[in-house]
PDB file of N, CA and C in Angstrom:
ATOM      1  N   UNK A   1       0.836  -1.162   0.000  1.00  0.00           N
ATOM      2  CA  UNK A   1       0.000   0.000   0.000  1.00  0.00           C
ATOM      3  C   UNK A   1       0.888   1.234   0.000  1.00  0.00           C
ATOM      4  N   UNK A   2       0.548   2.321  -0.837  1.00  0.00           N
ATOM      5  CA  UNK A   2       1.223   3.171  -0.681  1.00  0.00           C
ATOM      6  C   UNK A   2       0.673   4.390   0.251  1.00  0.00           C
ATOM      7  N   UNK A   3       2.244   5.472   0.410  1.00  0.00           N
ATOM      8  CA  UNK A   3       1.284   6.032   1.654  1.00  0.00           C
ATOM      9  C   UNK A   3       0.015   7.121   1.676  1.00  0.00           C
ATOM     10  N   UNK A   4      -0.405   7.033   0.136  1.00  0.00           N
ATOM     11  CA  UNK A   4      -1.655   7.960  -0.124  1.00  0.00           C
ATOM     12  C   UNK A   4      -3.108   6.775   0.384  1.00  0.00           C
ATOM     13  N   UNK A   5      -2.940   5.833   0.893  1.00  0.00           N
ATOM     14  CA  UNK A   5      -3.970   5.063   1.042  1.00  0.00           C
ATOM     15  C   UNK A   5      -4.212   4.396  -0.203  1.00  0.00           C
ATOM     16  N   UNK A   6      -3.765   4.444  -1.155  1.00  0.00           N
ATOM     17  CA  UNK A   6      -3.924   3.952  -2.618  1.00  0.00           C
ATOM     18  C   UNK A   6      -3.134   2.856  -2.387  1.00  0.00           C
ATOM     19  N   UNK A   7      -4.625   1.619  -3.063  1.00  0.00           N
ATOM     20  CA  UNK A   7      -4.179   0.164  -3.479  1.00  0.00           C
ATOM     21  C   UNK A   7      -3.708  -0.007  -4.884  1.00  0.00           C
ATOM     22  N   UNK A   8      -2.444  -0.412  -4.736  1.00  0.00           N
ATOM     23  CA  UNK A   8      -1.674  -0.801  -6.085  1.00  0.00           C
ATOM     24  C   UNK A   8      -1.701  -2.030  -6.237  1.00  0.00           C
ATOM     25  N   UNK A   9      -1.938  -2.910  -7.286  1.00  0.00           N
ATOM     26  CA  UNK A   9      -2.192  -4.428  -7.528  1.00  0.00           C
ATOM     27  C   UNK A   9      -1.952  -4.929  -8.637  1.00  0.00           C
ATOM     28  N   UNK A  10      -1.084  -5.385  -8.900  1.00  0.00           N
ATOM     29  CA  UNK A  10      -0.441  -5.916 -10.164  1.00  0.00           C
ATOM     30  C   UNK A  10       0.123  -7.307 -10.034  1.00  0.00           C
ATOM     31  N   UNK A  11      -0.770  -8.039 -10.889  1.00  0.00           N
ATOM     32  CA  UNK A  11      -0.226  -9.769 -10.824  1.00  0.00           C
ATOM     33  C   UNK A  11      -1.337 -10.402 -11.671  1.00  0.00           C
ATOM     34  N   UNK A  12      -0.440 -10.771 -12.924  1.00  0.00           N
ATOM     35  CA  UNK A  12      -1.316 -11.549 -14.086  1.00  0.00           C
ATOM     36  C   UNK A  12      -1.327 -13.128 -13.837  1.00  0.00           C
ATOM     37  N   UNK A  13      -0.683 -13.700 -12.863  1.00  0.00           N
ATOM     38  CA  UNK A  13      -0.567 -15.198 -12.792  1.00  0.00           C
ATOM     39  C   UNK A  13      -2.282 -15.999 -13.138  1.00  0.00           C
ATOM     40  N   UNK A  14      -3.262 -15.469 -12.437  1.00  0.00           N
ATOM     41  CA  UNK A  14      -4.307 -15.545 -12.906  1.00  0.00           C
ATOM     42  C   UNK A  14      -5.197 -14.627 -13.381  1.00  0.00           C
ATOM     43  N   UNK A  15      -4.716 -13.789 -14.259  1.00  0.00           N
ATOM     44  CA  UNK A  15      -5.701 -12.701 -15.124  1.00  0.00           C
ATOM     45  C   UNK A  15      -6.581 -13.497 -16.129  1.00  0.00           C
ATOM     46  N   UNK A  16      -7.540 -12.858 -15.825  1.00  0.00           N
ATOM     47  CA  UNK A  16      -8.480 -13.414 -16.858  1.00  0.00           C
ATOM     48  C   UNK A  16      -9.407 -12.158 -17.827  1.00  0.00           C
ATOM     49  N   UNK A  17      -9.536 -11.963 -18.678  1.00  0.00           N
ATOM     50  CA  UNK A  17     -10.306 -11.194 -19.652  1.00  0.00           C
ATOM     51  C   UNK A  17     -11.390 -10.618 -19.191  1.00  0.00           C
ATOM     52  N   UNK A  18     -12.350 -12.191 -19.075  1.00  0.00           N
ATOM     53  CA  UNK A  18     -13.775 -12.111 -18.432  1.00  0.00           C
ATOM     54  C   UNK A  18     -13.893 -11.221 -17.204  1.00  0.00           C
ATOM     55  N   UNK A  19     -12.962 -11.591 -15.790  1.00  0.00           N
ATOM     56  CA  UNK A  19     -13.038 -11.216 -14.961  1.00  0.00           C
ATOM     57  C   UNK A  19     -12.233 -10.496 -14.013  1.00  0.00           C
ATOM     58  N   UNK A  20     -12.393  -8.941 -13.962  1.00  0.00           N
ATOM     59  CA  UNK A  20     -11.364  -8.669 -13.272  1.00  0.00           C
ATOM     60  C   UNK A  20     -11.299  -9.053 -12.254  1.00  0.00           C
ATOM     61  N   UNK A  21     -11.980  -9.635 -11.240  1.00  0.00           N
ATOM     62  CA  UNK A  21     -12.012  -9.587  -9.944  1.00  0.00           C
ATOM     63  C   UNK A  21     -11.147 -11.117  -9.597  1.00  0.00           C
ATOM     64  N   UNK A  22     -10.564 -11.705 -10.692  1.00  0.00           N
ATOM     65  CA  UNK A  22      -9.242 -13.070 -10.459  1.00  0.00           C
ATOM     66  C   UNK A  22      -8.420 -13.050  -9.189  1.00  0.00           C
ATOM     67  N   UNK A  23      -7.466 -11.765  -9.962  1.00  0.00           N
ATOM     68  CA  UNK A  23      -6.574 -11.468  -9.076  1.00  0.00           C
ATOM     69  C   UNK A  23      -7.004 -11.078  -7.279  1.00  0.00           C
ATOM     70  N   UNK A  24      -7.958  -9.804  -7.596  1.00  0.00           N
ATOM     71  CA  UNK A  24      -8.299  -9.664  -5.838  1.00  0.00           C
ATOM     72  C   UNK A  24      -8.687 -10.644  -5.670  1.00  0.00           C
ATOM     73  N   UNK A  25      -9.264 -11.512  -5.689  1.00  0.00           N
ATOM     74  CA  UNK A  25     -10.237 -12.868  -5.306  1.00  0.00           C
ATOM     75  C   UNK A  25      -8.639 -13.686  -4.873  1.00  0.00           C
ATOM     76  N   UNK A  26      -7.950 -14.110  -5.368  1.00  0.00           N
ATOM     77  CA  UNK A  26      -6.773 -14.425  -5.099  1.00  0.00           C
ATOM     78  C   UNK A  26      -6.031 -14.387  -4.055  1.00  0.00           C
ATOM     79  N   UNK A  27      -5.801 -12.656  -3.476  1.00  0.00           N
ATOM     80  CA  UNK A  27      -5.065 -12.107  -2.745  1.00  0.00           C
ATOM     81  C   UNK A  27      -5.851 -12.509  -1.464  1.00  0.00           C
ATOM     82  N   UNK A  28      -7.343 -12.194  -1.703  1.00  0.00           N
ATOM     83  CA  UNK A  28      -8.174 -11.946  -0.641  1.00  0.00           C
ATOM     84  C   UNK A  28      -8.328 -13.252  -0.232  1.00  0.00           C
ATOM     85  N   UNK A  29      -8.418 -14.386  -0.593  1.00  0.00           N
ATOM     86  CA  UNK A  29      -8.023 -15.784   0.174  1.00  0.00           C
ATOM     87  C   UNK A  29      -6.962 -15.789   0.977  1.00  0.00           C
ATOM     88  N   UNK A  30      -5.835 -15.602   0.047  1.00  0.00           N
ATOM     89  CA  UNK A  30      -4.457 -15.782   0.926  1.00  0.00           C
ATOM     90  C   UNK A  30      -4.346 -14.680   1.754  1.00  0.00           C
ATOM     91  N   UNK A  31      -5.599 -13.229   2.379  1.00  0.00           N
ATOM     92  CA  UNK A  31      -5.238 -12.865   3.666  1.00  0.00           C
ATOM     93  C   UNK A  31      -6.237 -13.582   4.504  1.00  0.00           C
ATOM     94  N   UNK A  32      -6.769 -14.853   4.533  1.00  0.00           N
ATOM     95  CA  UNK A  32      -8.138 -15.472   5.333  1.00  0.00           C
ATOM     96  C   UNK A  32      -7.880 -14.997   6.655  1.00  0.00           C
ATOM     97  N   UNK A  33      -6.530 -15.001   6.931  1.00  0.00           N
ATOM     98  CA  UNK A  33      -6.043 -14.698   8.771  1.00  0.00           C
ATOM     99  C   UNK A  33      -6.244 -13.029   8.861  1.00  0.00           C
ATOM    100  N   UNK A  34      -6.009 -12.748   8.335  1.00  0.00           N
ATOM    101  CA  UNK A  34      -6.276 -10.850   8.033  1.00  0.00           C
ATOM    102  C   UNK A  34      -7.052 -10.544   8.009  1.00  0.00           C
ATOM    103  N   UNK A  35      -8.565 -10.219   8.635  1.00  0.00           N
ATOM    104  CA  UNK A  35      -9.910  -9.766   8.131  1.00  0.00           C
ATOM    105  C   UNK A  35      -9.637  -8.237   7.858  1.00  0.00           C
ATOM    106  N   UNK A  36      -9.427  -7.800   8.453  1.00  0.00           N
ATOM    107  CA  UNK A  36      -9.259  -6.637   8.097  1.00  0.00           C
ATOM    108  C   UNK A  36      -8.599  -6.198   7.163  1.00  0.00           C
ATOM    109  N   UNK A  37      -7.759  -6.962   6.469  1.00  0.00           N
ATOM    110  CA  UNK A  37      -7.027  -6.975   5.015  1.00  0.00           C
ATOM    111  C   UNK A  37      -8.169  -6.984   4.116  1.00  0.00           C
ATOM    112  N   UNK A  38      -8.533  -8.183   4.421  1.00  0.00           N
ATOM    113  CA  UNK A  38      -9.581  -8.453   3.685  1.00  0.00           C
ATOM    114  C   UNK A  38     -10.592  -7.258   3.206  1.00  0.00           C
ATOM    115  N   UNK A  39     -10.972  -6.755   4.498  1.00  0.00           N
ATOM    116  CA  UNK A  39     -12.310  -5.974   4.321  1.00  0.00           C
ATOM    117  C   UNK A  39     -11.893  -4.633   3.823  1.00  0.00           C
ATOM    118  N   UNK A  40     -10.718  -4.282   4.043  1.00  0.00           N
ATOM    119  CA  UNK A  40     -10.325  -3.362   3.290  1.00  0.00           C
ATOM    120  C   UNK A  40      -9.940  -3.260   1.843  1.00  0.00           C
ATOM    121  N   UNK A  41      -9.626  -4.211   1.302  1.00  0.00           N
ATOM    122  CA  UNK A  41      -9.222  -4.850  -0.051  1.00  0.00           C
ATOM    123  C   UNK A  41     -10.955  -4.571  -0.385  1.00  0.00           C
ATOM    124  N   UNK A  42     -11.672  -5.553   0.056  1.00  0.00           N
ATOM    125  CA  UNK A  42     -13.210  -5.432  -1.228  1.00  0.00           C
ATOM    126  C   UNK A  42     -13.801  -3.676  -0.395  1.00  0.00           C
ATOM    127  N   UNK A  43     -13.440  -3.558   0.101  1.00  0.00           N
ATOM    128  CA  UNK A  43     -14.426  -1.926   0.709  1.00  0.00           C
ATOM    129  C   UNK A  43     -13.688  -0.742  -0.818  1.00  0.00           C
ATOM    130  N   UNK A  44     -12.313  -1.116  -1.061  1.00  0.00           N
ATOM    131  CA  UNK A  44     -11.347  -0.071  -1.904  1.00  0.00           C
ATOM    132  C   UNK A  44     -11.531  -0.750  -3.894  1.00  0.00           C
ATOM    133  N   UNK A  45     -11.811  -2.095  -3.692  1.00  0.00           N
ATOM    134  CA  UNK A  45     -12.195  -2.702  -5.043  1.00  0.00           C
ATOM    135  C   UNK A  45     -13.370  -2.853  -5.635  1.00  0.00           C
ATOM    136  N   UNK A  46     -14.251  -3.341  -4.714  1.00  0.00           N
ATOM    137  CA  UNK A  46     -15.419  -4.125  -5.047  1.00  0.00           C
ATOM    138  C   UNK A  46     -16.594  -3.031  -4.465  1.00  0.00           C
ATOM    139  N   UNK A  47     -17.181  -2.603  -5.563  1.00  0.00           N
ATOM    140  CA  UNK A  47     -17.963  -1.435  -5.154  1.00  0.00           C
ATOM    141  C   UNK A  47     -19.513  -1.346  -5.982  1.00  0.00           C
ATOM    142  N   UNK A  48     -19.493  -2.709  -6.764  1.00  0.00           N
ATOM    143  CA  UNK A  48     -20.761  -2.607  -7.374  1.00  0.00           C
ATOM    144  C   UNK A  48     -21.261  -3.818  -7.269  1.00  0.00           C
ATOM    145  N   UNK A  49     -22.880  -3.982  -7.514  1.00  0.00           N
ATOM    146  CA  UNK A  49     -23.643  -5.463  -7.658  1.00  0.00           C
ATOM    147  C   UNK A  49     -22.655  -6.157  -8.535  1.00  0.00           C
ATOM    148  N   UNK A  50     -22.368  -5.568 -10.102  1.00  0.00           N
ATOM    149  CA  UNK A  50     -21.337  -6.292 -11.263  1.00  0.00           C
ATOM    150  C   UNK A  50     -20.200  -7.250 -10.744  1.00  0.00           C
ATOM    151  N   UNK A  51     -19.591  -6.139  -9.561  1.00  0.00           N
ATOM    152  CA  UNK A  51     -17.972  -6.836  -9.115  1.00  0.00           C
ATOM    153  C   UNK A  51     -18.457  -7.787  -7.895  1.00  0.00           C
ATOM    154  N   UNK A  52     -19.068  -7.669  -6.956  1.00  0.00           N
ATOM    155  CA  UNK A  52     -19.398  -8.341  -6.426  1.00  0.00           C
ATOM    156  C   UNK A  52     -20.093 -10.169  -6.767  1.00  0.00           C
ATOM    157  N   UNK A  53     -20.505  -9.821  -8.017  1.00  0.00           N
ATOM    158  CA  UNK A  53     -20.734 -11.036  -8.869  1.00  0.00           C
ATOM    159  C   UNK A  53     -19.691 -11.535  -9.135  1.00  0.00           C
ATOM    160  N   UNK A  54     -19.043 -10.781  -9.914  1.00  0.00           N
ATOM    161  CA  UNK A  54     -17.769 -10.766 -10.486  1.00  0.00           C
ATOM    162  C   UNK A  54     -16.903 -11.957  -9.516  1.00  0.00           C
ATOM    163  N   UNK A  55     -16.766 -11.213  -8.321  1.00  0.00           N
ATOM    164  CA  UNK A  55     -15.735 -11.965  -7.208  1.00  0.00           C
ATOM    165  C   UNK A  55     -15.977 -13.382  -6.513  1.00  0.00           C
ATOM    166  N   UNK A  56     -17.804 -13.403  -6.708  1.00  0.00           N
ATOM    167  CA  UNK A  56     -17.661 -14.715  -6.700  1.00  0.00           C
ATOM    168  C   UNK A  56     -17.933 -15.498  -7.421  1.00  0.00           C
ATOM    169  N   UNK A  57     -18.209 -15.316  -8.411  1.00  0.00           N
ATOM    170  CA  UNK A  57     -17.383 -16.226  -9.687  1.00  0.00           C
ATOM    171  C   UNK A  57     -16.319 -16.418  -9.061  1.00  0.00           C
ATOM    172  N   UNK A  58     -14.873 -15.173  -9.062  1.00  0.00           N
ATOM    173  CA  UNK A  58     -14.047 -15.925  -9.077  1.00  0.00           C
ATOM    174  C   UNK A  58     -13.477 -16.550  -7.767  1.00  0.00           C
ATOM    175  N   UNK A  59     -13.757 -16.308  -6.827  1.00  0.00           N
ATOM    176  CA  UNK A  59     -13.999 -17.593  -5.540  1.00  0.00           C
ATOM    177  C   UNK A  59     -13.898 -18.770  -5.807  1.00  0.00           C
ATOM    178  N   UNK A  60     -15.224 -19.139  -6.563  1.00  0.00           N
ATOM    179  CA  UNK A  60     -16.044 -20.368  -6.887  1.00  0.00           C
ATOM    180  C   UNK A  60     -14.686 -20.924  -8.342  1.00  0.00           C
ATOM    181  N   UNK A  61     -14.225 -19.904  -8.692  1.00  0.00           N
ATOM    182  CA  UNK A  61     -13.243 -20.663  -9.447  1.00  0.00           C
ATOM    183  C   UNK A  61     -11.921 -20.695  -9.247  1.00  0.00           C
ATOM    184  N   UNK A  62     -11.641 -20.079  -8.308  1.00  0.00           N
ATOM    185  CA  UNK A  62      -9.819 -20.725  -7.886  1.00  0.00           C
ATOM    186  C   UNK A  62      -9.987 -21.728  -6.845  1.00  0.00           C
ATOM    187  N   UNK A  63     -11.429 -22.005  -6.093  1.00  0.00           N
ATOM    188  CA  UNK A  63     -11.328 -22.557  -5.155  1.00  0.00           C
ATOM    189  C   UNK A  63     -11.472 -24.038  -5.675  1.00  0.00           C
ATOM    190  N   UNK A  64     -11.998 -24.068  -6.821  1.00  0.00           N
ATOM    191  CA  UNK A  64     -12.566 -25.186  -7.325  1.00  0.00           C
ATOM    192  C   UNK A  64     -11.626 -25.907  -8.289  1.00  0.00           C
ATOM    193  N   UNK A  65     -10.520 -24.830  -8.394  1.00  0.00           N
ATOM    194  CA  UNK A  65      -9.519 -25.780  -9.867  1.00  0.00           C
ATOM    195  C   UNK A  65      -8.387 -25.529  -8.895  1.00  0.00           C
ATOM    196  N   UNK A  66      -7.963 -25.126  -7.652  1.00  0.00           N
ATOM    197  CA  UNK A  66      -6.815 -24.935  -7.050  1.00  0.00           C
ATOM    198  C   UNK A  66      -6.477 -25.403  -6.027  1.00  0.00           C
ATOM    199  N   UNK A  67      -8.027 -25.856  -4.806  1.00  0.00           N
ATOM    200  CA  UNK A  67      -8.251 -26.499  -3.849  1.00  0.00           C
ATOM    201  C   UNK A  67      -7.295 -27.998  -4.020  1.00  0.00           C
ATOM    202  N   UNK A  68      -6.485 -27.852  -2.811  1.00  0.00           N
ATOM    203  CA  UNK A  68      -5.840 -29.681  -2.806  1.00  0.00           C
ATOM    204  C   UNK A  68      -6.026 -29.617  -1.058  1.00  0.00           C
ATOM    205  N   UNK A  69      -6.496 -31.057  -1.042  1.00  0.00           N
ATOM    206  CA  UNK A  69      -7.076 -31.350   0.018  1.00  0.00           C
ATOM    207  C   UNK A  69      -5.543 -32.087   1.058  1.00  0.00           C
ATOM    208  N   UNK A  70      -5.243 -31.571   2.003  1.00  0.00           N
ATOM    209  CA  UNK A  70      -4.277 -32.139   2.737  1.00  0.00           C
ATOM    210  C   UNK A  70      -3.942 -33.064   3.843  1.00  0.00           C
ATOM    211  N   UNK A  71      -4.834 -34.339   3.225  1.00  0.00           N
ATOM    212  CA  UNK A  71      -5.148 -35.620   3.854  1.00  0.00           C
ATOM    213  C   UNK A  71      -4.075 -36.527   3.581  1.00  0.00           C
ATOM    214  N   UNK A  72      -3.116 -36.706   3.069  1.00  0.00           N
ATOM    215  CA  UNK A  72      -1.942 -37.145   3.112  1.00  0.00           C
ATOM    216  C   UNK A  72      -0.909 -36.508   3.186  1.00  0.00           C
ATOM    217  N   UNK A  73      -0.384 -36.832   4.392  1.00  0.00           N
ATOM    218  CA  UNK A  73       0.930 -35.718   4.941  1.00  0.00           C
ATOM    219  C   UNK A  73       1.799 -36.949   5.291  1.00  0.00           C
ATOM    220  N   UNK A  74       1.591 -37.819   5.436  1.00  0.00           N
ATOM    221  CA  UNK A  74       2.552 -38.660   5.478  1.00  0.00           C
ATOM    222  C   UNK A  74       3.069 -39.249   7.121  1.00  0.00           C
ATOM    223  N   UNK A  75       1.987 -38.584   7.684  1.00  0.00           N
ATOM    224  CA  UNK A  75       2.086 -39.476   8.823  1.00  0.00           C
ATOM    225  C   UNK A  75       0.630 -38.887   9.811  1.00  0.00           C
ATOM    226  N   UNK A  76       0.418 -40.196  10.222  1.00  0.00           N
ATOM    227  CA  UNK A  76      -0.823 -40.059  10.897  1.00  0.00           C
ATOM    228  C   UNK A  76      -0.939 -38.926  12.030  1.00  0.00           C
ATOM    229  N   UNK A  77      -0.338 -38.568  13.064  1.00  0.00           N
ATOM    230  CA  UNK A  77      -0.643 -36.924  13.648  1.00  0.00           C
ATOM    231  C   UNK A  77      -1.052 -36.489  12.951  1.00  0.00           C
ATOM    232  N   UNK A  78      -0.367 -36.114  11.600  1.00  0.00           N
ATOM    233  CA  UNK A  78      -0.950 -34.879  10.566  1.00  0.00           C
ATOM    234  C   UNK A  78      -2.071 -35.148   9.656  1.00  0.00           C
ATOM    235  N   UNK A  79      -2.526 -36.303   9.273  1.00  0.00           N
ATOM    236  CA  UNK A  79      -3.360 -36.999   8.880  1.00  0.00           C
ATOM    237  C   UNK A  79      -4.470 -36.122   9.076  1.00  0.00           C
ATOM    238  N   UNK A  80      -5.644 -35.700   8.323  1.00  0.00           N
ATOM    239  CA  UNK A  80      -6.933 -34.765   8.687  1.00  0.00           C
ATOM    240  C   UNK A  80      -8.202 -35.368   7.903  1.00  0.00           C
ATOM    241  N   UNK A  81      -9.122 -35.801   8.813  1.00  0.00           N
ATOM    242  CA  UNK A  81     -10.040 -36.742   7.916  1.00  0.00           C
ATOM    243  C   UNK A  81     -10.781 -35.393   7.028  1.00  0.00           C
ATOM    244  N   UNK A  82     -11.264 -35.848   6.082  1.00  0.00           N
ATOM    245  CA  UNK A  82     -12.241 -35.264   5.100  1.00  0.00           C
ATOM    246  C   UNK A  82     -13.263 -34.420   5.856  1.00  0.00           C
ATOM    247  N   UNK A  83     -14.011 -34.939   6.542  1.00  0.00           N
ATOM    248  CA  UNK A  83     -15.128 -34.771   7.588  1.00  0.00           C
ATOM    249  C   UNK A  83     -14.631 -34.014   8.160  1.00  0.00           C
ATOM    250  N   UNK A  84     -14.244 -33.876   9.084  1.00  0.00           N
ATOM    251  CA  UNK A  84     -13.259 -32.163   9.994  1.00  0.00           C
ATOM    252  C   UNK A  84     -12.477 -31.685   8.782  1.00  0.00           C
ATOM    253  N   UNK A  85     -12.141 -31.648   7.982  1.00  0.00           N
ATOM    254  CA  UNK A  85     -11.458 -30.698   6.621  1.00  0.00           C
ATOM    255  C   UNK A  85     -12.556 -29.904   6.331  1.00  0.00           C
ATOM    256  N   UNK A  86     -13.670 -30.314   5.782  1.00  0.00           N
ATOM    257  CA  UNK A  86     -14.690 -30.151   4.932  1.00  0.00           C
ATOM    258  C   UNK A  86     -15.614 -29.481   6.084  1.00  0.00           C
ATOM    259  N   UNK A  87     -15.636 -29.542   7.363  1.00  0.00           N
ATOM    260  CA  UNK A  87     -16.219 -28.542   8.177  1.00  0.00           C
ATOM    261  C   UNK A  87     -15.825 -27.487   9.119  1.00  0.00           C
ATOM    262  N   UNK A  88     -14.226 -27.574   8.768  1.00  0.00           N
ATOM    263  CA  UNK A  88     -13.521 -26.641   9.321  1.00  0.00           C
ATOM    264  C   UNK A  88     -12.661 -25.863   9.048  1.00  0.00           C
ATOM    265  N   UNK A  89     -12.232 -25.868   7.930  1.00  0.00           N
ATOM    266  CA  UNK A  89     -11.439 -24.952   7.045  1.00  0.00           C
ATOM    267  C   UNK A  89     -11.869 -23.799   6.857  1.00  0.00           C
ATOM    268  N   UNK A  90     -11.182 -22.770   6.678  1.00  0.00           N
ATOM    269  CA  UNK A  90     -12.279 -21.534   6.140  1.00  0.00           C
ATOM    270  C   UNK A  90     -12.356 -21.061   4.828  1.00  0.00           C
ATOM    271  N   UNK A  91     -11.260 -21.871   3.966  1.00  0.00           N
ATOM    272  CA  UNK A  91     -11.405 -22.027   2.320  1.00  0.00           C
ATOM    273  C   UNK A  91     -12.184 -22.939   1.983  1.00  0.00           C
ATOM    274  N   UNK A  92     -12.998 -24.049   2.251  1.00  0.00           N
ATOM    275  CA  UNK A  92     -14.069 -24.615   2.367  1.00  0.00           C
ATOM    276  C   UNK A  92     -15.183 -23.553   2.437  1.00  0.00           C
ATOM    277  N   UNK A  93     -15.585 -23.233   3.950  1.00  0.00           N
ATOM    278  CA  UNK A  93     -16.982 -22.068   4.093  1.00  0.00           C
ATOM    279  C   UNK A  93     -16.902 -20.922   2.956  1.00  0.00           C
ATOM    280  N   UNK A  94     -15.591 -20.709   2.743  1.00  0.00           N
ATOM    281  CA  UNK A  94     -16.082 -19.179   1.728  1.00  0.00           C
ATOM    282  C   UNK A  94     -16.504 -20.218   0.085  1.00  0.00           C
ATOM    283  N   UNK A  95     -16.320 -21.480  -0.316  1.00  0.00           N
ATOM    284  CA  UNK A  95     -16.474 -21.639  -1.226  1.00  0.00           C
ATOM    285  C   UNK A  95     -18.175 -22.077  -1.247  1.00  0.00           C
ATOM    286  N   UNK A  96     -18.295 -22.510  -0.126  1.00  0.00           N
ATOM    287  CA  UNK A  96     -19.975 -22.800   0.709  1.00  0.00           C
ATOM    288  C   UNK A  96     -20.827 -21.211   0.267  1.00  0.00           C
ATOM    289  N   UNK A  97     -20.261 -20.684   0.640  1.00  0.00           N
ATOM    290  CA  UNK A  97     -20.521 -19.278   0.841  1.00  0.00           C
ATOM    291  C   UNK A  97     -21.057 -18.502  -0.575  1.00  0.00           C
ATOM    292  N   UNK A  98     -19.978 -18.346  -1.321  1.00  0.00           N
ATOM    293  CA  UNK A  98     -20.040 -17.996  -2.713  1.00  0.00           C
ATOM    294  C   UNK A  98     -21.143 -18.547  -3.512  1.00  0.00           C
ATOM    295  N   UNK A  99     -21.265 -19.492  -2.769  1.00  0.00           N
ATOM    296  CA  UNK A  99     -22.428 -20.437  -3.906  1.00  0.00           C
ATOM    297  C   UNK A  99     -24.082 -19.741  -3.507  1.00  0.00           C
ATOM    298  N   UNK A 100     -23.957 -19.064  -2.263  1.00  0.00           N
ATOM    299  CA  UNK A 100     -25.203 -18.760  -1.647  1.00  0.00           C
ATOM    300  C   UNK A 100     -25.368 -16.781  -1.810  1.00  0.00           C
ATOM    301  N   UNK A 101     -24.118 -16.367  -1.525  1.00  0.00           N
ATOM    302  CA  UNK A 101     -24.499 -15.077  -1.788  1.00  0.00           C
ATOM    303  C   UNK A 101     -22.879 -13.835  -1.671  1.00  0.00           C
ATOM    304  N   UNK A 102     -22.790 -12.846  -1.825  1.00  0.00           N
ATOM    305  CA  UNK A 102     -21.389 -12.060  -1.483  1.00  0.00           C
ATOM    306  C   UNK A 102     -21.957 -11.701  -0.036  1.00  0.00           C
ATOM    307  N   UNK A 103     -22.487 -11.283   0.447  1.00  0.00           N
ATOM    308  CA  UNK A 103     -23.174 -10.942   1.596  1.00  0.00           C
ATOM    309  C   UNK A 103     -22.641 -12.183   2.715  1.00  0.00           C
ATOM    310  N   UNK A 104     -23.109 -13.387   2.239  1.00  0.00           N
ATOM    311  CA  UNK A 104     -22.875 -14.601   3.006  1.00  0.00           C
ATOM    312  C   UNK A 104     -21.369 -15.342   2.607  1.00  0.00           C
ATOM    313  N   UNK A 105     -19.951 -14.440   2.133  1.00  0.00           N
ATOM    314  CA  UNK A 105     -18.655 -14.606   2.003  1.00  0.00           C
ATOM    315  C   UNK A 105     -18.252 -13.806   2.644  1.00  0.00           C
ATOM    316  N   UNK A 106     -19.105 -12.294   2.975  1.00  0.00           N
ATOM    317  CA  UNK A 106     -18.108 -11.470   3.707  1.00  0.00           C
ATOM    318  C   UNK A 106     -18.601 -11.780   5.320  1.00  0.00           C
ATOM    319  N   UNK A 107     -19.384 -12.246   5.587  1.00  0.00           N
ATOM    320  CA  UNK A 107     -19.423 -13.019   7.294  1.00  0.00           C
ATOM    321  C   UNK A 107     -19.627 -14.730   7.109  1.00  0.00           C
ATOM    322  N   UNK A 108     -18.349 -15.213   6.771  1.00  0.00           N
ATOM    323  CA  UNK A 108     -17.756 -16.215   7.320  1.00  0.00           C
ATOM    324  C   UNK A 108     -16.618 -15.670   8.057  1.00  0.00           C
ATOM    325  N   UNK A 109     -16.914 -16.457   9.408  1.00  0.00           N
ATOM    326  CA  UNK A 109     -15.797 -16.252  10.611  1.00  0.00           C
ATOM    327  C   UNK A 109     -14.921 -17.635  10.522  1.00  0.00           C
TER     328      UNK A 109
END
């Protein structure tokens, strides 16, 4: 961030044509521990019904072609059944989420 409060964001790894909202959708996963990253990121990006669509689309699509499930770690401590994965993750709920509404992605705790 620079120090005018201005978000600078540049990263084509997943740019897509269709959708601008790839990239933030991207970032904004990998701050899940950050809410306040978070909420500041879509409060400064995401400012219309359009983008808000927009974003979860792309939710619903990095979560869905990028998601690897980490049930083999190679030794049983670390071992995580499906069942507690699948109800406790919080990249799980936001993909739960997306499917139901943007409203119901920005309050998953």
């Amino acid at each position: 961030m620079q120090r005018d409060n201005q978000l600078v964001f540049a990263d084509f790894e997943h740019f897509a044509f269709d959708n601008y909202t790839i990239d933030i959708a991207f970032l904004w996963l990998f701050l899940w521990r950050y809410r306040n990253w978070q909420d500041y990121l879509i409060k400064k990006i995401i400012t219309s019904d359009g983008g808000r669509t927009q974003f979860r689309i792309s939710l619903i699509r990095i979560l869905s072609t990028m998601y690897r499930l980490p049930f083999d770690t190679g030794s049983d401590k670390k071992k995580m059944s499906i069942e507690r994965y699948l109800k406790t993750h919080k990249w799980v709920k936001y993909l739960v989420a997306a499917g139901e509404s943007f409203e119901s992605i920005m309050k998953v705790k």
